[in-house]
Protein backbone atom coordinates (compact mmCIF):
# COMPACT_ATOMS: atom_id res chain seq x y z
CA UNK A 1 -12.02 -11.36 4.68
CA UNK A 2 -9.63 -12.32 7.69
CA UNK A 3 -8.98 -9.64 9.94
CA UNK A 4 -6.46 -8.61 12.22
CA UNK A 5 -7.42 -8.37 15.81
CA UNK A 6 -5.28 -5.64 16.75
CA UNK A 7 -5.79 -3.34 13.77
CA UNK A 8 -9.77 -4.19 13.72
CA UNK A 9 -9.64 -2.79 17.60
CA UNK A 10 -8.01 0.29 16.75
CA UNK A 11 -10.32 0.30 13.29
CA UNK A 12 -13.65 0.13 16.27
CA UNK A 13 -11.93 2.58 18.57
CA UNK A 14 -11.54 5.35 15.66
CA UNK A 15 -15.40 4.62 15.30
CA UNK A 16 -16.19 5.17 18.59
CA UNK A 17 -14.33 8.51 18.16
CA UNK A 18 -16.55 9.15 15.36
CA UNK A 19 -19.75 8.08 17.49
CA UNK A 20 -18.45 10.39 20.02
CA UNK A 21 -18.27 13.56 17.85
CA UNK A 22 -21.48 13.08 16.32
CA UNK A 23 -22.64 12.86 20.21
CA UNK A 24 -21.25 16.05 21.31
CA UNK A 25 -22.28 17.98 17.83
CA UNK A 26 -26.26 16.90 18.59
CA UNK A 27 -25.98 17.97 22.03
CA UNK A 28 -23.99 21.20 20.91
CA UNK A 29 -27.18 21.61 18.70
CA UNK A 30 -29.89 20.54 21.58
CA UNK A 31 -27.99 23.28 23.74
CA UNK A 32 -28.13 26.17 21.39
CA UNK A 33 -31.76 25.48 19.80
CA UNK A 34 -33.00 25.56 23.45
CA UNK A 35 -31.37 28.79 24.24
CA UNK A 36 -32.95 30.21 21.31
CA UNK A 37 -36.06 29.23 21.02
CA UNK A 38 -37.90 27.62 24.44
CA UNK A 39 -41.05 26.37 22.66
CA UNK A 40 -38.96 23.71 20.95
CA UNK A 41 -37.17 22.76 24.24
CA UNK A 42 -40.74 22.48 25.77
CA UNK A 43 -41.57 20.09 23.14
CA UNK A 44 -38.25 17.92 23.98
CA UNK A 45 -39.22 18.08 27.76
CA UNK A 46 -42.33 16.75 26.53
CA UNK A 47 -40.89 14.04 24.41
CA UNK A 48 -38.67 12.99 27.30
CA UNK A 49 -42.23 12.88 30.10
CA UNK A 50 -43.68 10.41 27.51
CA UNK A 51 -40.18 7.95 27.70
CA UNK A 52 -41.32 7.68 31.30
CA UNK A 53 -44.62 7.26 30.57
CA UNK A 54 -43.74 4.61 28.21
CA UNK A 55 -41.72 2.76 30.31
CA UNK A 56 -44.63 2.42 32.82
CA UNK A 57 -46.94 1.61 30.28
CA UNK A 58 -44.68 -1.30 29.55
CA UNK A 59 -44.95 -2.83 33.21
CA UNK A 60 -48.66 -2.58 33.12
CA UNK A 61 -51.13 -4.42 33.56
CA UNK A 62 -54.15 -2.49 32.71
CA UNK A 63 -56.70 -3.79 30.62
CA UNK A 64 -56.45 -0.80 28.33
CA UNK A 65 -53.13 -1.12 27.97
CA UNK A 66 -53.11 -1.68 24.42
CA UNK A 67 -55.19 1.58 23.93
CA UNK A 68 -53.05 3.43 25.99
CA UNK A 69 -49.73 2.93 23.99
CA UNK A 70 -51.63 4.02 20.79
CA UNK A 71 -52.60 7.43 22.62
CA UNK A 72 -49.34 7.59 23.44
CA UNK A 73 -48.05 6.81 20.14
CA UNK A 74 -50.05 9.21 18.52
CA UNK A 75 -49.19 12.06 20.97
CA UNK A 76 -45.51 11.74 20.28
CA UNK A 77 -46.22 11.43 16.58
CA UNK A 78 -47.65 14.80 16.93
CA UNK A 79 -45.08 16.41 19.36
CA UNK A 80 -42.33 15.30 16.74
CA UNK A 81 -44.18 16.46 14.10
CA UNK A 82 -44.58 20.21 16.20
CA UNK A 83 -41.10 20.35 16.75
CA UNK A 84 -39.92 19.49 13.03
CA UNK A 85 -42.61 22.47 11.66
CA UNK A 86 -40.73 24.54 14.36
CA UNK A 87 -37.36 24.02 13.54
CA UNK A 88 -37.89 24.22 9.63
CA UNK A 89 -39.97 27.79 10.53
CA UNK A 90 -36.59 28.82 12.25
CA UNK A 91 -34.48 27.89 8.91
CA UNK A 92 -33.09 24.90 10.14
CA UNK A 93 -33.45 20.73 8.78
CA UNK A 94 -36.64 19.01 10.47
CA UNK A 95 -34.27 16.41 11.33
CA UNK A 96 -31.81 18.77 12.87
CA UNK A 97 -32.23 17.54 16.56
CA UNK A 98 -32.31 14.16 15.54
CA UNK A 99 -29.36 11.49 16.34
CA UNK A 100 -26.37 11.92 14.33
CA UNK A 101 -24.77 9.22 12.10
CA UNK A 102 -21.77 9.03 9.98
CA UNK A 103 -22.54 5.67 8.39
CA UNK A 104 -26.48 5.56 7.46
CA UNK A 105 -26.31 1.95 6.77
CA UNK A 106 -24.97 0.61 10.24
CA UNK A 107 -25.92 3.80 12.24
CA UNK A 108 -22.26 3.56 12.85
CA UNK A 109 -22.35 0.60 14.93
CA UNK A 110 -19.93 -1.25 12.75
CA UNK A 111 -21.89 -4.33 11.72
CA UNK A 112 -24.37 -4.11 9.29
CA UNK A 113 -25.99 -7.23 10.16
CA UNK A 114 -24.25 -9.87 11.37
CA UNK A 115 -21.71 -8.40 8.64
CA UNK A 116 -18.82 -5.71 9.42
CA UNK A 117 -20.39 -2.70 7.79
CA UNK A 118 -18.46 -1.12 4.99
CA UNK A 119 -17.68 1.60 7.06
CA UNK A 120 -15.68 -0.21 9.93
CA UNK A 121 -14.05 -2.11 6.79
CA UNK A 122 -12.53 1.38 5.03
CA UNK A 123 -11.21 2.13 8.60
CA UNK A 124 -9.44 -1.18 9.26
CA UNK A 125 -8.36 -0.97 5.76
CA UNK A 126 -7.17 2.62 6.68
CA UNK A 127 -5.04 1.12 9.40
CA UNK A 128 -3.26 -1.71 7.43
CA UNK A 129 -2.68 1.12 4.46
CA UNK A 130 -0.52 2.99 7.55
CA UNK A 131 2.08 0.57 7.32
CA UNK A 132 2.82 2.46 4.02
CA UNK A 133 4.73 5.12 6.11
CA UNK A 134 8.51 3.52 4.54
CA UNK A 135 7.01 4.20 0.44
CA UNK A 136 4.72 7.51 0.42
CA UNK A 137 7.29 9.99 2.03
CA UNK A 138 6.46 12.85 -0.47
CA UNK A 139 3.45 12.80 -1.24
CA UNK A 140 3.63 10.89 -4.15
CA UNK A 141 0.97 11.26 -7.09
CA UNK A 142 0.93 10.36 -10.74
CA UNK A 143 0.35 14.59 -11.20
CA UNK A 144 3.56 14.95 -9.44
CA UNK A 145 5.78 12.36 -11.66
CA UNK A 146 8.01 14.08 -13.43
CA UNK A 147 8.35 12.94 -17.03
CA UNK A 148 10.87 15.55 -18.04
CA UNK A 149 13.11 13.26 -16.29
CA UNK A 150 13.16 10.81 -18.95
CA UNK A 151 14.99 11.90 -22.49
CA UNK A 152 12.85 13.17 -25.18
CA UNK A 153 15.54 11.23 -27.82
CA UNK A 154 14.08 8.64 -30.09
CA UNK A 155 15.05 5.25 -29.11
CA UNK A 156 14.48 3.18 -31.36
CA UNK A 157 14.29 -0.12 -29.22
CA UNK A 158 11.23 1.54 -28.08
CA UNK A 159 9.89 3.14 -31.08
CA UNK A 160 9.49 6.50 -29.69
CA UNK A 161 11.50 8.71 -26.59
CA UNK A 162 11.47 7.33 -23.44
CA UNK A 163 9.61 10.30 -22.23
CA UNK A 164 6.53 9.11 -24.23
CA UNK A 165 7.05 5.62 -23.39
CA UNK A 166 6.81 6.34 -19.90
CA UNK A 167 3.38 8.58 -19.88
CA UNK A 168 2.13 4.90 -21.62
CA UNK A 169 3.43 3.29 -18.61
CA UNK A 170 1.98 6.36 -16.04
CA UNK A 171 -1.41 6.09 -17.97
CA UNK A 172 -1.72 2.43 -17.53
CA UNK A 173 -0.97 3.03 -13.89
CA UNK A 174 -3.19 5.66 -13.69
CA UNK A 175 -5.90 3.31 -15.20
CA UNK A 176 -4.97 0.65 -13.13
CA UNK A 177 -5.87 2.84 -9.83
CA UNK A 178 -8.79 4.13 -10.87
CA UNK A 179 -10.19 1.00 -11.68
CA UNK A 180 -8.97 -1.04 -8.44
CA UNK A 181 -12.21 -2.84 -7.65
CA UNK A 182 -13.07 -4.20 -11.10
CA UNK A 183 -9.64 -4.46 -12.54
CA UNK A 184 -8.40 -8.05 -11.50
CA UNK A 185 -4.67 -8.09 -13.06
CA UNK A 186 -1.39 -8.44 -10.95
CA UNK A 187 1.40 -6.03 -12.36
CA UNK A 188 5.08 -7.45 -12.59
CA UNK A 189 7.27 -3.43 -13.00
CA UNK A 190 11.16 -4.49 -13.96
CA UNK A 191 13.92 -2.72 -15.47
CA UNK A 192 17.17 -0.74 -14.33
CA UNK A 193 17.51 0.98 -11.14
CA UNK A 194 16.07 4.28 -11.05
CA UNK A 195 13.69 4.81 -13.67
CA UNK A 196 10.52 5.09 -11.33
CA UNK A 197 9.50 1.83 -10.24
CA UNK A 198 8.93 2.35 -6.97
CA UNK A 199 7.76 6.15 -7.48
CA UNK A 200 5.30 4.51 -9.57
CA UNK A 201 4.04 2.15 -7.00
CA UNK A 202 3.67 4.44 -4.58
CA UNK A 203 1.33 6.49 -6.86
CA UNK A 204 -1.05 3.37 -7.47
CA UNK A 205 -1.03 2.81 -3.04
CA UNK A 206 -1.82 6.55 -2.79
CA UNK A 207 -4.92 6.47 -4.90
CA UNK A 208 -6.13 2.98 -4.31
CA UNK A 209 -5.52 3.60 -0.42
CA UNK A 210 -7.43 6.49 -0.88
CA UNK A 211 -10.25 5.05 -2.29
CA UNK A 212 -10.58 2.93 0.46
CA UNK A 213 -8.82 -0.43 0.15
CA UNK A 214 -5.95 -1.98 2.13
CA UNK A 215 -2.56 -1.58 0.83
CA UNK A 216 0.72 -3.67 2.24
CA UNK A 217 4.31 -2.42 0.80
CA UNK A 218 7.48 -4.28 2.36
CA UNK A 219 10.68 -4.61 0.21
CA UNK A 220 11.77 -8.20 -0.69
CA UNK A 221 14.38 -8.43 2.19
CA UNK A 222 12.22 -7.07 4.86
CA UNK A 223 8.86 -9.09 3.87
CA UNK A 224 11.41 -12.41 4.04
CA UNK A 225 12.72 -11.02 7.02
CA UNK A 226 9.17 -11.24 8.39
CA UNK A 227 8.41 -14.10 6.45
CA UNK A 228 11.77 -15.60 8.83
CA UNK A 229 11.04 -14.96 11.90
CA UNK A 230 7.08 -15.89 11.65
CA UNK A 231 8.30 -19.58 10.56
CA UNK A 232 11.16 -20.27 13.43
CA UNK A 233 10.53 -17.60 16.08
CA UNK A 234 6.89 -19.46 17.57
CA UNK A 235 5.71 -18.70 20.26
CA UNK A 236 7.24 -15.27 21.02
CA UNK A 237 6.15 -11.96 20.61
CA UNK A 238 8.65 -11.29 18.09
CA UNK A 239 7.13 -14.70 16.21
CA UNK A 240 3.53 -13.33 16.74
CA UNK A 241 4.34 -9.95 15.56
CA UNK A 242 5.66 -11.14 12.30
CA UNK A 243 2.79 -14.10 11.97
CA UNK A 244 0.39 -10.61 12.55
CA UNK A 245 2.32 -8.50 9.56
CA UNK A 246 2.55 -11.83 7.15
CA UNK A 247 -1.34 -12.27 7.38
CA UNK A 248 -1.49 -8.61 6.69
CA UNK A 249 0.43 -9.34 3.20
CA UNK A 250 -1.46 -12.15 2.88
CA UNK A 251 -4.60 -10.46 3.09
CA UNK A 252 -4.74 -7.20 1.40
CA UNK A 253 -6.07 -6.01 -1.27
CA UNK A 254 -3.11 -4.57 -2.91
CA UNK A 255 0.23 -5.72 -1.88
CA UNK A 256 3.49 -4.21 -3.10
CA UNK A 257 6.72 -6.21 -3.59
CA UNK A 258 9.74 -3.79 -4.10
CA UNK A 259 12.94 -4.41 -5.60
CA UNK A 260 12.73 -8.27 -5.79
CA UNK A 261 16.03 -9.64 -6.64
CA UNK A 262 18.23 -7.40 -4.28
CA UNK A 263 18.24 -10.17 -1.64
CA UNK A 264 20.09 -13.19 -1.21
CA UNK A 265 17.83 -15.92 -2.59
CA UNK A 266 17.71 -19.15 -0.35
CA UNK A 267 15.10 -22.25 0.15
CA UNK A 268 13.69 -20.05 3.06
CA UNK A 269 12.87 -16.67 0.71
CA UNK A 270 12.02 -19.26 -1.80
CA UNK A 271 9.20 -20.32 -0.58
CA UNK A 272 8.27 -17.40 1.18
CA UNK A 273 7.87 -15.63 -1.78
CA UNK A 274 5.75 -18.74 -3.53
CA UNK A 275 3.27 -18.65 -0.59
CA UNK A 276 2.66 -15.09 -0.62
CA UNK A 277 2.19 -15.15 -4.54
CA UNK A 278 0.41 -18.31 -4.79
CA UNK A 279 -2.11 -17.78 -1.46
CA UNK A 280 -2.83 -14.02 -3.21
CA UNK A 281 -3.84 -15.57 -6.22
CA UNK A 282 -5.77 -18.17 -4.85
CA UNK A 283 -7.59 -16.02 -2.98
CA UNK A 284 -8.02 -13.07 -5.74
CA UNK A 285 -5.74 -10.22 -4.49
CA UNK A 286 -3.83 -8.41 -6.61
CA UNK A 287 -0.08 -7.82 -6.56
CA UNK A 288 2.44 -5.55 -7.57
CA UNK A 289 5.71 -6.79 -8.07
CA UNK A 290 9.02 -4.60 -8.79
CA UNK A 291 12.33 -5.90 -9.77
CA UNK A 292 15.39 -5.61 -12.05
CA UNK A 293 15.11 -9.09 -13.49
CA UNK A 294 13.48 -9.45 -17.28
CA UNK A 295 10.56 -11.67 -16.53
CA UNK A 296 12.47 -14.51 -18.80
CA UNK A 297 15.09 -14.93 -16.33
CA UNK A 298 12.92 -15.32 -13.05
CA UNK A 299 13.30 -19.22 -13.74
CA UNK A 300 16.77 -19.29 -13.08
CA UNK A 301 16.84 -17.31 -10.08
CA UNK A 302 13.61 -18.34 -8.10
CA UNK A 303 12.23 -21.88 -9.66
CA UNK A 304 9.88 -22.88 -12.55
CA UNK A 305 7.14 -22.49 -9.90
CA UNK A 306 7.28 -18.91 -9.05
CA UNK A 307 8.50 -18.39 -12.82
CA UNK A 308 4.75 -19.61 -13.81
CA UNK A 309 3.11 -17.68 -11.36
CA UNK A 310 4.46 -14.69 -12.30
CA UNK A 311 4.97 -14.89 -15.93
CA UNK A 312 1.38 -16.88 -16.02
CA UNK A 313 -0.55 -14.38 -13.95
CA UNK A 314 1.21 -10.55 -13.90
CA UNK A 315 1.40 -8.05 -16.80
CA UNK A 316 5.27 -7.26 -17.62
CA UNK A 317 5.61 -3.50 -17.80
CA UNK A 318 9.15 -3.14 -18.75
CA UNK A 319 10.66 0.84 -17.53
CA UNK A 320 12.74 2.66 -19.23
CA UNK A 321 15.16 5.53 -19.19
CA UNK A 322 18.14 6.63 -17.24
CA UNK A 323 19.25 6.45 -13.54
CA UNK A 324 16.80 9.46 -12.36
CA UNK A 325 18.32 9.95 -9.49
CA UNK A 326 21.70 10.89 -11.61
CA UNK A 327 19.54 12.88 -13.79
CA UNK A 328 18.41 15.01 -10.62
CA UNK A 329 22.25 15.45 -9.53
């Protein structure tokens, strides 16, 4: 995975916040064991003589220098072993003085390895999924989508109400979330304005940002927009800004496309959109796609190309139902 400079330094900065508390909580600990009990803070001012005494040992050059450090070993083995009994007679964990870490895998350094460590990977992911501020303004969640929205009238087009077609379409959602990391479809949403397209998507960035993974939303005219100014803006911070949030979309694991087929559709958003389709699949991440155009009729608007792409490698989930936003009124 690519990363973004910027966001990965603010990702390492929220660890070293983390590294910080877990700093101040051990000596918070240290501070109020001593009070209490001064036979274990004897031990500690114990454990800290034979540091020194280590670090001398290191520079020697005795001939029983070898003996020496095993002595010394096997004192501290013992002192750590006294202050553990201690502590657990006093009711707390044996390991209760003992360095603090968030992340037991990295120790939260951040690299696990010569890898980034999961745990410096959910917060970066955590900082790209903050660009999400324009779609989850209420908190959105698939317990909070209202289905008594829709009308509870057969319709026969869809063999049932439009109510119970659209718990289908919430469960496959809901499915769809909770099964991010093995699940490897792209979802193409269409129908009429209103019926929950966008509330929907916002439900599947809540829970699959919460779970961990990076999630992108930008509208169709405001992605192009970016899409624009990356292409003939070089080499100005407006140009590298936009070059920074289309290798964002690029990258993600879930990116959301809303309402594609609003915007004025030239050679430009043409093959902006192919590239961010086409480099997503290439590279395995998924994409959700929302627009008022039947699947059939992308051809004609946006090229055989991105026709194939789409139609080839998304699952059409038609909406249905009535403007909800009239309903509401």
């Amino acid at each position: 995975m690519a990363y973004d400079g910027k966001l990965l330094a603010k990702a390492n900065a929220a660890l070293a916040d983390i590294r910080e508390a877990n700093r101040a909580e051990r000596e918070r600990r240290i501070a109020f064991i001593h009070s209490r009990y001064p036979e274990i803070a004897e031990t500690d001012r114990a454990l800290s003589r034979q540091m020194s005494e280590l670090a001398r040992l290191a520079f020697s050059k005795s001939g029983t220098q070898l003996e020496d450090l095993k002595a010394l070993q096997d004192r501290n083995l013992r002192l750590q072993e006294e202050r553990a009994s201690a502590l657990e007679a006093h009711g707390f964990a044996r390991d209760y003085l003992d360095e603090i870490y968030s992340c037991p895998i990295c120790r939260d350094t951040g690299m696990d390895g010569n890898r980034v460590c999961s745990c410096l990977k959910r917060l970066y992911n955590a900082e790209v999924t903050k660009m999400l501020g324009t779609l989850l303004k209420n908190d959105e969640s698939f317990e909070s989508f209202d289905l008594s929205l829709y009308s509870n009238e057969f319709d026969s087009s869809l063999e049932g109400s439009p109510r119970d077609y659209m718990s289908d379409i919430r469960d496959i959602c809901v499915s769809y979330a909770d099964n991010f990391r093995d699940d490897d479809r792209n979802l193409y949403f269409f129908g009429p304005t209103g019926v929950g397209k966008t509330y929907l998507s916002a439900c599947v960035a809540r829970a699959v940002a919460g779970s961990g993974f990076s999630v992108c939303y930008e509208s169709c005219g405001a992605a192009f927009d970016i899409y624009e100014t990356k292409r003939f803006s070089r080499d100005s911070e407006a140009g590298d800004t936009a070059a920074s949030k289309w290798k964002r979309m690029l990258d993600c694991d879930l990116m959301i496309l809303d309402d594609l087929g609003t915007e004025v559709v030239t050679s430009v958003t043409q093959s902006a959109l192919y590239e961010l389709i086409n480099t997503r699949l290439i590279n395995g991440r998924k994409t959700i796609i929302s627009s008022n155009i039947r699947p059939a009729d992308i051809g004609k608007k946006y090229g055989p190309q991105i026709a194939s792409r789409i139609n080839g490698e998304f699952v059409a989930l038609p909406f249905a139902g009535d403007d909800i936003r009239l309903r509401k009124k």
